[in-house]
Protein backbone atom coordinates (compact mmCIF):
# COMPACT_ATOMS: atom_id res chain seq x y z
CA UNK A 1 -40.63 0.41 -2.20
CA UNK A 2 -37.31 0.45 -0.21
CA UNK A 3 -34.07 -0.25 -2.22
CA UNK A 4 -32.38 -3.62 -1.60
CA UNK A 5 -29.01 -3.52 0.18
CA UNK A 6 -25.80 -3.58 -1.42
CA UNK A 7 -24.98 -7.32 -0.42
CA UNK A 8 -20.83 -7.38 0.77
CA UNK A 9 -19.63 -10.91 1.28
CA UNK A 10 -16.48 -11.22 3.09
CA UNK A 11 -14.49 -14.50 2.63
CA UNK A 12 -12.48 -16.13 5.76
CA UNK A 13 -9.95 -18.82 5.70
CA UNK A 14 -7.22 -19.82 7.97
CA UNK A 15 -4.95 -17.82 8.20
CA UNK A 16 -6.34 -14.58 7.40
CA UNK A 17 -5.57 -11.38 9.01
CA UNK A 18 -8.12 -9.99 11.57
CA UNK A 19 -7.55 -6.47 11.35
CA UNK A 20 -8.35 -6.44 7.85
CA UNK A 21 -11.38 -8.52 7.91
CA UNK A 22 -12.94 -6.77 11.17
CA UNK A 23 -11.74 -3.27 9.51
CA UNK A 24 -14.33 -4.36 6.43
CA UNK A 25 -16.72 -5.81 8.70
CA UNK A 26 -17.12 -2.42 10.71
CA UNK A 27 -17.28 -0.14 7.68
CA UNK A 28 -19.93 -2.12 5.55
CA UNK A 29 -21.41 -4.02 8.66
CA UNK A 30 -22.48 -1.25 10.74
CA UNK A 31 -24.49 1.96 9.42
CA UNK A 32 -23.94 5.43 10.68
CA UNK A 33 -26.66 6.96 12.13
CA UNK A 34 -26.96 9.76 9.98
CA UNK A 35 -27.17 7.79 6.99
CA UNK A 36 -30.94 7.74 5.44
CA UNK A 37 -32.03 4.93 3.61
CA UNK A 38 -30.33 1.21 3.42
CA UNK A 39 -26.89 0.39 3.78
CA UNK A 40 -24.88 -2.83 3.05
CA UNK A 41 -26.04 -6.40 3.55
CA UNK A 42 -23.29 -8.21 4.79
CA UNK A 43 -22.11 -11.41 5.23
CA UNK A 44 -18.63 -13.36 6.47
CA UNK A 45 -18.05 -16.95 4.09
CA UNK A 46 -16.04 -19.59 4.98
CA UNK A 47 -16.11 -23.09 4.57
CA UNK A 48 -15.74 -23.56 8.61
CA UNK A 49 -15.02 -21.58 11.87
CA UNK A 50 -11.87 -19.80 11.02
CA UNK A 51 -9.00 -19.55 12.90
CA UNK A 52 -7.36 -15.85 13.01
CA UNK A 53 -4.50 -15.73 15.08
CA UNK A 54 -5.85 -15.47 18.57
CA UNK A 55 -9.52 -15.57 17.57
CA UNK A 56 -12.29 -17.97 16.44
CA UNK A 57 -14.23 -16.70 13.98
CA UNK A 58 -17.82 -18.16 13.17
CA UNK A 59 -18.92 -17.15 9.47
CA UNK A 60 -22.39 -16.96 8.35
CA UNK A 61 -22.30 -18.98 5.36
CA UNK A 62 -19.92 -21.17 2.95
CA UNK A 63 -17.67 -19.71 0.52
CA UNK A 64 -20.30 -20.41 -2.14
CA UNK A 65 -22.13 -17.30 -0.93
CA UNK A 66 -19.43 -15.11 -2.26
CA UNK A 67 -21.37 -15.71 -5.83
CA UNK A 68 -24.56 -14.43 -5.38
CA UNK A 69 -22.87 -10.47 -3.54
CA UNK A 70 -22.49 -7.71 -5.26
CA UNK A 71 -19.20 -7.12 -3.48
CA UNK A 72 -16.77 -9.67 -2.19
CA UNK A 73 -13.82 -8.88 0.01
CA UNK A 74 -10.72 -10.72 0.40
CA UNK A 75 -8.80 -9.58 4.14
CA UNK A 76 -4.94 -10.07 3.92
CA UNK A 77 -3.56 -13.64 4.22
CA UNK A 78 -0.67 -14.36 6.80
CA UNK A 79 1.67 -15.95 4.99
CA UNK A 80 2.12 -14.69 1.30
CA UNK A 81 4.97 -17.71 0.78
CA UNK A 82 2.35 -19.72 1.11
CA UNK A 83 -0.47 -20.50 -2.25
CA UNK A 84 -3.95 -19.43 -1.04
CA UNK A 85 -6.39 -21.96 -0.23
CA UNK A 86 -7.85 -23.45 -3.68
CA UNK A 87 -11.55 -23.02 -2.26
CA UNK A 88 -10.91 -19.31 -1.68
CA UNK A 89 -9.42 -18.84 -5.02
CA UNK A 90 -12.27 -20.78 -7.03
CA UNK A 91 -15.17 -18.91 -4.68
CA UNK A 92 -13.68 -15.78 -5.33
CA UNK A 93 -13.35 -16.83 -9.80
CA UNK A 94 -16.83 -17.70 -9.93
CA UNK A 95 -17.95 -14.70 -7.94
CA UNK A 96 -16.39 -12.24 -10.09
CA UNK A 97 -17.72 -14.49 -13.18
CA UNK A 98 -21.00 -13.78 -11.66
CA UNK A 99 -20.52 -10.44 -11.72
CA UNK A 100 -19.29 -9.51 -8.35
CA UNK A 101 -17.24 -6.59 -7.44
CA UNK A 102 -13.97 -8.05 -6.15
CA UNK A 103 -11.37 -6.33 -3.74
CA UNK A 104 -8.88 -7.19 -1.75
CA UNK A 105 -7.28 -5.77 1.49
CA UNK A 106 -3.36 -5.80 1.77
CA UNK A 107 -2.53 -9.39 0.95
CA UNK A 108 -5.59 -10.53 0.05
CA UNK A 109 -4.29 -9.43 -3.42
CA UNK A 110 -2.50 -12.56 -4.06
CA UNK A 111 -5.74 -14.85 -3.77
CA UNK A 112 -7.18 -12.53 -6.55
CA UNK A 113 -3.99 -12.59 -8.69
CA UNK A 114 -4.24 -16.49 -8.46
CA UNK A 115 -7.95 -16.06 -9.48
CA UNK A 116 -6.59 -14.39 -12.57
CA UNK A 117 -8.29 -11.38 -12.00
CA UNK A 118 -5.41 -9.14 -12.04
CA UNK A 119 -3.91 -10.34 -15.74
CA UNK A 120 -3.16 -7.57 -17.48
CA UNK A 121 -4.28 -4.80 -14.53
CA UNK A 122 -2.53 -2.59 -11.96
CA UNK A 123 -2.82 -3.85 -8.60
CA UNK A 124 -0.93 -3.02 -5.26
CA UNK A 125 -0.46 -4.06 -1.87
CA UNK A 126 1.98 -4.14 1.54
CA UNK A 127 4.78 -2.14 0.18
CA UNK A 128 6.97 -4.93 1.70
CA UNK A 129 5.26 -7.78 0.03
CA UNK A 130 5.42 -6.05 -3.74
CA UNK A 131 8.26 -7.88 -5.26
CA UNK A 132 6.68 -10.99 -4.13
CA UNK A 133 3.52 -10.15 -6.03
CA UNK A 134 5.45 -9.04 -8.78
CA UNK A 135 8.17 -12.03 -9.72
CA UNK A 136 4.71 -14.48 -8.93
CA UNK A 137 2.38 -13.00 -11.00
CA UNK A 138 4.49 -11.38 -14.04
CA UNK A 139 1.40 -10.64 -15.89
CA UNK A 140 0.10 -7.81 -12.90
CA UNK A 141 1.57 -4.83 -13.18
CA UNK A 142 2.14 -3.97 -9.32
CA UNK A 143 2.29 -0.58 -8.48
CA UNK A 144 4.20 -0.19 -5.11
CA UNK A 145 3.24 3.43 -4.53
CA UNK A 146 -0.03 3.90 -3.95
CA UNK A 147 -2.81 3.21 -1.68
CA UNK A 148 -5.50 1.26 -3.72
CA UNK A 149 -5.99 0.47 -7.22
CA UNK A 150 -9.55 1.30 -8.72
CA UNK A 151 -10.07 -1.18 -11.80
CA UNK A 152 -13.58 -0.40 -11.72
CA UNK A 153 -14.80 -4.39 -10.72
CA UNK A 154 -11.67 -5.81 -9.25
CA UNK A 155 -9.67 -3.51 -6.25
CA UNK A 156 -6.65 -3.42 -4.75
CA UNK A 157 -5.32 -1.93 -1.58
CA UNK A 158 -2.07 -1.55 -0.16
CA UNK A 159 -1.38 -2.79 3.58
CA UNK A 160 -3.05 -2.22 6.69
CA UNK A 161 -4.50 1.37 7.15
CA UNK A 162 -4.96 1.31 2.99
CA UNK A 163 -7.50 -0.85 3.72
CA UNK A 164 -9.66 1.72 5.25
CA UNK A 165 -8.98 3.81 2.85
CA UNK A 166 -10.04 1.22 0.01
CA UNK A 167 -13.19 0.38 2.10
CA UNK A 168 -14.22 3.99 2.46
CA UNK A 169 -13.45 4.72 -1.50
CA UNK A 170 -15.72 1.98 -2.34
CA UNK A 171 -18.38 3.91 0.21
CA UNK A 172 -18.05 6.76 -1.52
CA UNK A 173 -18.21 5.37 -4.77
CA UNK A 174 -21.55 3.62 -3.66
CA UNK A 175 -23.30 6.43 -1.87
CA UNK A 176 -21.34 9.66 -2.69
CA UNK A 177 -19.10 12.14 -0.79
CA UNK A 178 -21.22 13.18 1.80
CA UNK A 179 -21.86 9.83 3.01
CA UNK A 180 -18.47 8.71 3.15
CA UNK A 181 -17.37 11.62 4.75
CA UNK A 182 -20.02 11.18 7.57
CA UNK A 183 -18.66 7.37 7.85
CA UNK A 184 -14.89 8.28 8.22
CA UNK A 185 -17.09 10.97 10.64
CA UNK A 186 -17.92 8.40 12.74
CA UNK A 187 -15.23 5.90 12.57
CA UNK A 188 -12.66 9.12 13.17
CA UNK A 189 -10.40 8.62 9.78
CA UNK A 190 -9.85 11.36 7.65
CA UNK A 191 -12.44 10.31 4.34
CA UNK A 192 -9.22 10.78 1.96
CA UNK A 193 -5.67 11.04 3.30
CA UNK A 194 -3.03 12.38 0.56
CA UNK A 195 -0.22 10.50 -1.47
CA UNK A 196 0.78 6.94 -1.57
CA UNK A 197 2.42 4.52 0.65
CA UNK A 198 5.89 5.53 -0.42
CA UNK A 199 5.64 7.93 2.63
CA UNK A 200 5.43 4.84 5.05
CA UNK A 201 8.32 2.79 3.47
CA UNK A 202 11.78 3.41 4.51
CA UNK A 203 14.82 2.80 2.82
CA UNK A 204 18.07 1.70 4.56
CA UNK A 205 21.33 1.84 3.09
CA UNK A 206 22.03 -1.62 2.40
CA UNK A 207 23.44 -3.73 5.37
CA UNK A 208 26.01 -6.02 4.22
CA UNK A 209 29.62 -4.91 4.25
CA UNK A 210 31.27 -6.92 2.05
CA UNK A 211 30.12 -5.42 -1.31
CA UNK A 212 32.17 -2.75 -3.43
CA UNK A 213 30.38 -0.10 -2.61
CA UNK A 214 30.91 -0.74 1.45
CA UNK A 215 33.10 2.27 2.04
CA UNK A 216 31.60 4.60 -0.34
CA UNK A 217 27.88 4.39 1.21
CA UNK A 218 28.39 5.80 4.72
CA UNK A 219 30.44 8.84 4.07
CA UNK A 220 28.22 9.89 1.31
CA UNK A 221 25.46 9.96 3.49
CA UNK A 222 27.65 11.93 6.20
CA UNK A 223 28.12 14.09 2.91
CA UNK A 224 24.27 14.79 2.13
CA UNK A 225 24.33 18.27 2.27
CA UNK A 226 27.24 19.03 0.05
CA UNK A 227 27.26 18.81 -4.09
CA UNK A 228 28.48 15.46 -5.15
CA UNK A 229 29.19 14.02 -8.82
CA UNK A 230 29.14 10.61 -9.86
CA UNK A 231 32.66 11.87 -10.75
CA UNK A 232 33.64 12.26 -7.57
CA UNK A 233 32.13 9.28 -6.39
CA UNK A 234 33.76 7.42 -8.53
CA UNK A 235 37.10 8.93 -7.57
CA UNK A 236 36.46 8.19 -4.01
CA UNK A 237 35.90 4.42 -5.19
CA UNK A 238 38.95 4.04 -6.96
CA UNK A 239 36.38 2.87 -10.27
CA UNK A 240 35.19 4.21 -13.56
CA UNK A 241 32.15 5.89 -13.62
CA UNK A 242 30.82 2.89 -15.90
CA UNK A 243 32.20 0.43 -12.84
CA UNK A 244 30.60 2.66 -10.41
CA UNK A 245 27.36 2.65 -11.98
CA UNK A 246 27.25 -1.14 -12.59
CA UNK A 247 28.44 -1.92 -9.20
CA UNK A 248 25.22 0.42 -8.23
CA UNK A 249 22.51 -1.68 -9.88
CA UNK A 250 24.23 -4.49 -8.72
CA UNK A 251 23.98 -3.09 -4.92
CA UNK A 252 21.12 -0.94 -4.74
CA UNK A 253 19.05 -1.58 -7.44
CA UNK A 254 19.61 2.00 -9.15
CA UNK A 255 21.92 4.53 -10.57
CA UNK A 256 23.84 6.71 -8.21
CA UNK A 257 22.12 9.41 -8.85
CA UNK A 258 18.72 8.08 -8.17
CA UNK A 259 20.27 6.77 -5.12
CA UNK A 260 21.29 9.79 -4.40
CA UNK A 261 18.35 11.50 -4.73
CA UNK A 262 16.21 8.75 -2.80
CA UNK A 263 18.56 9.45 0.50
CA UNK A 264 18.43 13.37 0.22
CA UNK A 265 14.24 12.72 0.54
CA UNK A 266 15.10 10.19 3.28
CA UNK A 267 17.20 12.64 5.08
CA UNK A 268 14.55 15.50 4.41
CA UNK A 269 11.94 13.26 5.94
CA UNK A 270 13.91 12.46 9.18
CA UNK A 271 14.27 16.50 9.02
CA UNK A 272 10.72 17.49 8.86
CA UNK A 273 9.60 14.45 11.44
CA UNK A 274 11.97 15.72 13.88
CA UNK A 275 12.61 19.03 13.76
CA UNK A 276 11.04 22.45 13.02
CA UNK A 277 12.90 23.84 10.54
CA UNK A 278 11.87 25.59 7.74
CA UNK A 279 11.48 24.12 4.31
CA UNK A 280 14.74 25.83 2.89
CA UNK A 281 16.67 25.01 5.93
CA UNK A 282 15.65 21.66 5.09
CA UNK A 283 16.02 21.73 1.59
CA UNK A 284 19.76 22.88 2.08
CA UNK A 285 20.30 20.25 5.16
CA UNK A 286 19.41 17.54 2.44
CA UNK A 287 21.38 18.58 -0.15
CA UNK A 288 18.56 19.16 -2.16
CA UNK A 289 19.54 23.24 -2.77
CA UNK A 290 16.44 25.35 -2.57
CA UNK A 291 12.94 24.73 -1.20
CA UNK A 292 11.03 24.63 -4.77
CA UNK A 293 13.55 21.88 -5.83
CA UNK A 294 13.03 20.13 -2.21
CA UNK A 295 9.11 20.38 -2.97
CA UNK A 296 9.24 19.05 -6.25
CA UNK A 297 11.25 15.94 -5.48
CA UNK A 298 9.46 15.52 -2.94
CA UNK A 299 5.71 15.13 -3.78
CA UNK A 300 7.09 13.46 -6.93
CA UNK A 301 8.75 10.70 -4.85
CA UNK A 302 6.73 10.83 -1.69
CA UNK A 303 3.63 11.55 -3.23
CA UNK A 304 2.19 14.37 -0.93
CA UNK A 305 3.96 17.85 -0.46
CA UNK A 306 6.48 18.20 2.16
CA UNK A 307 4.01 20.30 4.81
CA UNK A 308 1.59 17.75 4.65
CA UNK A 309 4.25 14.97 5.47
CA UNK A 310 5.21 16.99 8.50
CA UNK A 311 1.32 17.16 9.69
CA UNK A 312 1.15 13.30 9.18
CA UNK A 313 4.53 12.20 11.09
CA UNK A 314 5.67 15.38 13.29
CA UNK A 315 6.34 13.53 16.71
């Protein structure tokens, strides 16, 4: 008796992101040829022919659908300032009530956190569109850092690539390693890339000038590679250390040190993109003293070690 196929509904509304949706539609929808035995069943809902960006999108069935599949996707949505449409957000309640598998690609997320499906979980998505998620939905704890978020029945992923990554986790929870890996095979992705998105997100030193700490930013980072105190930078601000720190929460968000530290790994990742230096050169170029102490920092901040970064983002 052949096995019935996993049934994946994906949901469409105006307004959704295409990449996201076709991404999901050419992992689930379209089995490798070394695969034996079924695949997934799948399906795009909407309520109408959808309207994504500069294409016209015909689904299959109405949102209703989204019930009766064992997996139900959610693509990004456009505009995150914007509520997601109530029909998307009621289809995609009463399929997890139903007992649906629910994830969500990029910003997708925020049609499952007004589901209530993320209250009381971890959840993630576009590293630029976390704080958003975060002050709307107080009661999901949003984890900026990674790639996807594994609940078990509800998923997360972060923003556009992250969704291939989600999609292909979810293949390899489904069908094991070996299949996956023939999938990311076939649609030439590696089957599990390292660390989090903090390796994608940059970090600018903030841009408005007329803040306390206006002078004191640029020439500590033309000052990187030397040892510096919150001693001395408070000397060099005329403040109290106590002033100084406040005045950096205020600015950046952080202590000094922290601050610090997060523009030393800046500065070692401009290093290692762009030049071929070794680690300790690096390390020392950054301020950050020795390689092992570079190393650490780094895969604790980044979230992969410093040699992989370079194999990701070497020009």
């Amino acid at each position: 008796m052949t096995p019935t196929p996993h049934s994946v509904a994906i949901a469409a509304t105006d307004g959704m992101l295409h990449f996201e949706l076709a991404l999901a539609y050419e992992v689930f929808g379209t089995k490798p040829d070394a695969v034996p035995g079924p695949w997934y069943d799948v399906r795009v809902c909407g309520p109408h022919a959808i309207r994504l960006g500069r294409f016209l999108l015909e689904p299959d069935s109405e949102l209703d659908v989204l019930a009766a599949a064992d997996t139900v996707i959610v693509p990004g949505l456009a505009d995150v300032d914007q509520p997601p449409p109530a029909d998307l957000v009621e289809a995609v309640r009463v399929a997890h009530e139903s007992g649906a598998r629910v994830v969500s690609l990029c910003t997708g997320v925020f049609a499952l956190a007004a589901a209530g499906l993320l209250d009381g979980l971890r959840a993630t998505t576009h590293w630029a569109h976390t704080g958003a998620l975060a002050a709307r939905f107080p009661r999901v704890t949003v984890d900026p850092d990674v790639l996807y978020v594994d609940n078990g029945s509800v998923l997360t992923s972060a923003g556009k690539a992250a969704a291939m990554d989600l999609c292909l986790h979810l293949v390899r929870r489904d069908h094991g390693s070996a299949i996956a890996n023939i999938a990311a095979r076939r649609l030439v992705v590696p089957p599990h890339r390292a660390g989090g998105q903090a390796q994608f997100v940059t970090t600018p030193v903030r841009a408005r000038d007329d803040h306390p700490l206006a002078g004191l930013l640029p020439w500590v980072m033309q000052r990187l590679d030397q040892p510096l105190t919150v001693e001395q930078l408070a000397r060099r601000s005329n403040l109290s250390a106590r002033q100084l720190t406040r005045h950096f929460h205020s600015v950046t968000g952080t202590t000094p040190l922290q601050w610090l530290l997060t523009q030393r790994i800046r500065r070692a990742q401009e290093l290692l993109e762009t030049t071929g230096d070794s680690v300790d050169a690096i390390a020392s170029a950054a301020g950050l003293g020795t390689a092992t102490t570079l190393r650490r920092h780094f895969h604790r901040t980044v979230g992969v070690p410093p040699d992989t970064y370079r194999q990701t983002f070497r020009a």
